[in-house]
N, C-alpha and C. Protein backbone atom coordinates (compact mmCIF):
# COMPACT_ATOMS: atom_id res chain seq x y z
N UNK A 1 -7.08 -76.38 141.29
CA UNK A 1 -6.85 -77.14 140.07
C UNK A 1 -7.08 -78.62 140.39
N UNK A 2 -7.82 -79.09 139.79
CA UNK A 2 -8.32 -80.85 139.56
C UNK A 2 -6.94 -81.52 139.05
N UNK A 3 -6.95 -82.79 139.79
CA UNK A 3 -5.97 -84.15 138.72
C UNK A 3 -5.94 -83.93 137.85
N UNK A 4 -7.43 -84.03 137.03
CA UNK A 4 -6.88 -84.17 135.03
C UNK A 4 -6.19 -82.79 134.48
N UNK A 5 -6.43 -81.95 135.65
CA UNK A 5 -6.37 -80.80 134.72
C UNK A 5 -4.82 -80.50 134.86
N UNK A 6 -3.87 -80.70 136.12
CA UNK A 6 -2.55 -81.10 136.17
C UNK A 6 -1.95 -82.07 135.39
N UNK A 7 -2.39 -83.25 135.26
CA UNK A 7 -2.15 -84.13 134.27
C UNK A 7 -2.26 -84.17 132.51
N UNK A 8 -3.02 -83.37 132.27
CA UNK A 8 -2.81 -82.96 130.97
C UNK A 8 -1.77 -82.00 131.06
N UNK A 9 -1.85 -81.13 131.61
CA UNK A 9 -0.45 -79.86 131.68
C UNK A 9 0.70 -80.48 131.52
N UNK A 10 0.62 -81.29 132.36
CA UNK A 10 1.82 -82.28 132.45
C UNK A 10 2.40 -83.01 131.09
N UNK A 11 1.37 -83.86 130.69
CA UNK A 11 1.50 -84.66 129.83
C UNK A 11 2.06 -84.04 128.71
N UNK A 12 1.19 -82.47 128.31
CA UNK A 12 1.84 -81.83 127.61
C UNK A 12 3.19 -80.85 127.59
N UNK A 13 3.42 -80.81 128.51
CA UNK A 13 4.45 -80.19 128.61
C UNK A 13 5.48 -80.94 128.18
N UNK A 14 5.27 -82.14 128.67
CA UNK A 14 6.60 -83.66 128.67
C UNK A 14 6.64 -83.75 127.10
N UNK A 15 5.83 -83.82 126.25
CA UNK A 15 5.53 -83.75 124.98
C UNK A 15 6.09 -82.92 124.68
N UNK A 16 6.04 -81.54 124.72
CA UNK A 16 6.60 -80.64 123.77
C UNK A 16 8.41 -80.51 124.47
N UNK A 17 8.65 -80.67 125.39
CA UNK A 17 10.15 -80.70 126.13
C UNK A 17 10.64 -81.82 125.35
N UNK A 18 10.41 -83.21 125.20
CA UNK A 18 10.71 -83.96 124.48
C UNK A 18 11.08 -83.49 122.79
N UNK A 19 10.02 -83.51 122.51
CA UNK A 19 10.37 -83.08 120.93
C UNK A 19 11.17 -82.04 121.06
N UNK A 20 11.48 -80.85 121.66
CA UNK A 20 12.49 -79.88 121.68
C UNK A 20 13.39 -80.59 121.55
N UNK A 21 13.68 -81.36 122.57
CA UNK A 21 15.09 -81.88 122.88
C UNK A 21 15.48 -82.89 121.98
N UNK A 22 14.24 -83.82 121.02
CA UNK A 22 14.64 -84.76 119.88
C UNK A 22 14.75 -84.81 118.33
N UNK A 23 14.56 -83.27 118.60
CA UNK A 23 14.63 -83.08 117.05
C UNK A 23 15.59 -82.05 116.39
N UNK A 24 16.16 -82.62 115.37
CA UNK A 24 17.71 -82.20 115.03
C UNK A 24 17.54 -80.74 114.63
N UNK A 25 16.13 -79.85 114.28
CA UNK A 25 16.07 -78.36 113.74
C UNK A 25 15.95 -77.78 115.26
N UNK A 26 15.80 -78.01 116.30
CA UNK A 26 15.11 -77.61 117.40
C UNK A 26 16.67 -77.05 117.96
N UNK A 27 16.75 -75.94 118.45
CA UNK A 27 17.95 -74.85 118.87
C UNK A 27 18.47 -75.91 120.32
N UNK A 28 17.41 -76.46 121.10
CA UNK A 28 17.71 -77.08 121.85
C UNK A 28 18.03 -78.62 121.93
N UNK A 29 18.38 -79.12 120.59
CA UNK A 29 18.47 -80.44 120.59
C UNK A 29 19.35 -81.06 121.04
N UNK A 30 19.47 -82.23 121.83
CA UNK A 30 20.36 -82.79 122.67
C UNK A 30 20.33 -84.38 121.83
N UNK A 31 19.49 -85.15 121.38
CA UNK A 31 19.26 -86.86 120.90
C UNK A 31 18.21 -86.90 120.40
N UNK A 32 18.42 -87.91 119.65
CA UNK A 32 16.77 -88.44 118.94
C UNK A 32 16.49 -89.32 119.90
N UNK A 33 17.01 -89.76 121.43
CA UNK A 33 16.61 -90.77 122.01
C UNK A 33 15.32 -89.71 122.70
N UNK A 34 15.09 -88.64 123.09
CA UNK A 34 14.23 -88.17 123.46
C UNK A 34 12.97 -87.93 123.30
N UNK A 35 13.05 -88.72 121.40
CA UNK A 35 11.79 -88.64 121.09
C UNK A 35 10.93 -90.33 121.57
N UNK A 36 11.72 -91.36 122.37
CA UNK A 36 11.32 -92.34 123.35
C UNK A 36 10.19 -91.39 124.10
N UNK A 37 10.94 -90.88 124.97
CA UNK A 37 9.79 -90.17 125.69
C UNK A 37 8.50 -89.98 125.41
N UNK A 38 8.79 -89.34 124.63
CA UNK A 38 7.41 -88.26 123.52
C UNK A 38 6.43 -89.65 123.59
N UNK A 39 7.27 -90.58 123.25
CA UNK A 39 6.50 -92.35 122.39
C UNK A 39 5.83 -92.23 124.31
N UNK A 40 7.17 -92.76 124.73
CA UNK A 40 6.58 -92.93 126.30
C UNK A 40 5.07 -92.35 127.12
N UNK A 41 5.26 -91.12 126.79
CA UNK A 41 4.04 -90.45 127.49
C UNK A 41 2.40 -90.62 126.82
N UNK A 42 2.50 -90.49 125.10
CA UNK A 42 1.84 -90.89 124.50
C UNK A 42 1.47 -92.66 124.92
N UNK A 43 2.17 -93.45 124.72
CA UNK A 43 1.14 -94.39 125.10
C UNK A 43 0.63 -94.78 126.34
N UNK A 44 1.54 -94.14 127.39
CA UNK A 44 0.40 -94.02 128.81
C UNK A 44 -0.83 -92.94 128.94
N UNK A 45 -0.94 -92.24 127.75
CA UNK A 45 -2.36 -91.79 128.14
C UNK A 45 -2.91 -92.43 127.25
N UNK A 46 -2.70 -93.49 125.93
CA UNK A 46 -3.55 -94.45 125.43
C UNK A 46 -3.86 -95.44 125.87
N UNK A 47 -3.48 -95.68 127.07
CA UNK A 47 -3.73 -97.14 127.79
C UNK A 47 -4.48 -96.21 128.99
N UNK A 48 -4.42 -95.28 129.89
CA UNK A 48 -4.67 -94.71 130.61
C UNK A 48 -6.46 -94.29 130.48
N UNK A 49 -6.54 -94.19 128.79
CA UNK A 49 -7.58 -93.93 128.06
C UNK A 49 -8.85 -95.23 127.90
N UNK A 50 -8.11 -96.36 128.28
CA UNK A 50 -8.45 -97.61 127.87
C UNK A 50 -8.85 -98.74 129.53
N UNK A 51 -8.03 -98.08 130.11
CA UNK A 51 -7.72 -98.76 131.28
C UNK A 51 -8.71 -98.47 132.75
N UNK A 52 -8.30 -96.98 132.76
CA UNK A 52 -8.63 -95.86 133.81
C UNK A 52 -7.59 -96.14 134.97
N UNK A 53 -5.76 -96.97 134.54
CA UNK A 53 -4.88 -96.86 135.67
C UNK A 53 -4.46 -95.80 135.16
N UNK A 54 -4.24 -94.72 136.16
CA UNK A 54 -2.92 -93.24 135.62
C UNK A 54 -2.59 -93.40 136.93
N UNK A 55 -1.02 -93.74 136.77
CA UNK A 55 -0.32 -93.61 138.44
C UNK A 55 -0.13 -91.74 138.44
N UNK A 56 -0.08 -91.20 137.95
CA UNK A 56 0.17 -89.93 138.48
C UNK A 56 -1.37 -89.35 138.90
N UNK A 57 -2.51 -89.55 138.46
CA UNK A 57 -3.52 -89.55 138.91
C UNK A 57 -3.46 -89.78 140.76
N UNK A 58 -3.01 -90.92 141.17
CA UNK A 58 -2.98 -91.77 142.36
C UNK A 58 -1.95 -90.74 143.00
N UNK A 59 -0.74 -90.76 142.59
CA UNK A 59 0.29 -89.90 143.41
C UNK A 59 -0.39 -88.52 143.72
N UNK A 60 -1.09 -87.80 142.58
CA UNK A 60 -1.61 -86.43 142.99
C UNK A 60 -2.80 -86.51 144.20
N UNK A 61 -3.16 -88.00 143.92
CA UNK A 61 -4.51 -87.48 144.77
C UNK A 61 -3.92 -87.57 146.55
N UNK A 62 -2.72 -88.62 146.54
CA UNK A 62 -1.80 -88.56 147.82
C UNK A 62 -1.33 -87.32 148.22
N UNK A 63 -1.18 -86.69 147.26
CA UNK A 63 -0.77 -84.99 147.66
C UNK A 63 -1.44 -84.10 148.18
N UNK A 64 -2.96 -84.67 148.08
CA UNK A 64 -4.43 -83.76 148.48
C UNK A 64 -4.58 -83.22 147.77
N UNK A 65 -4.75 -83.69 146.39
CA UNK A 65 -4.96 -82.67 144.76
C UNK A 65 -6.39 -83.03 144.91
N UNK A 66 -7.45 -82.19 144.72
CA UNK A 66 -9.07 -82.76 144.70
C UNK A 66 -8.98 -83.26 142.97
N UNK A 67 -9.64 -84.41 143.55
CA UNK A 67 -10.09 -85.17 142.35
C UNK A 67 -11.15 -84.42 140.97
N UNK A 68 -11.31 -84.28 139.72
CA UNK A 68 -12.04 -83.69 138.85
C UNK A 68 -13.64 -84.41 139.47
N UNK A 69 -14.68 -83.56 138.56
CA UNK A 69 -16.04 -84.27 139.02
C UNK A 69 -16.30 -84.94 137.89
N UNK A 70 -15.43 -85.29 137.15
CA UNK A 70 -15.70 -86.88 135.67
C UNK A 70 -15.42 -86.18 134.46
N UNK A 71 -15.84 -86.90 133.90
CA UNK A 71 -15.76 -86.92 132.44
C UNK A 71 -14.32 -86.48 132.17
N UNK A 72 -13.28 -87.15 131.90
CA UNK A 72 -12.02 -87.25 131.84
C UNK A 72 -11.11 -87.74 131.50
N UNK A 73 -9.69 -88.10 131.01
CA UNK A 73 -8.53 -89.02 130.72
C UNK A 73 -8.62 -89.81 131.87
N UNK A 74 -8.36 -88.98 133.05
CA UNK A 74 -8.37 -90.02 134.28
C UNK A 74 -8.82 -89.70 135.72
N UNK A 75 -9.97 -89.42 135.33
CA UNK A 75 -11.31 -89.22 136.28
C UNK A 75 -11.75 -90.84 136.75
């Protein structure tokens, strides 16, 4: 498995765990502060999109994650 392709998993996952946890119909709701998060992750892949910094990009590739071959969020 490539960076982006962990990093989207990721991203989405954080996304939908968030909204579980921030929304008052959701069986698992704990705060509406959780929907920060949701905000949080969303605008680091809009700047990430804009930029080409993704620190989790950098941390994975320290892990010996092989890098994607392009065309990507953060290739």
């Amino acid at each position: 498995m490539t960076t982006e392709r962990i990093i989207r998993i990721m991203a989405g996952t954080f996304v939908l765990i968030s909204l579980a946890l921030g929304i008052e119909e959701s069986p698992i709701f704990i705060s509406k502060w959780f929907l920060a998060f949701t905000a949080f992750v969303g605008f680091n892949l809009l700047q990430s999109g804009f930029t080409g910094f993704c620190p989790p990009e950098k941390l994975l590739a320290k892990m010996g994650v092989k890098k994607s071959d392009g065309g990507g969020c953060c290739s």
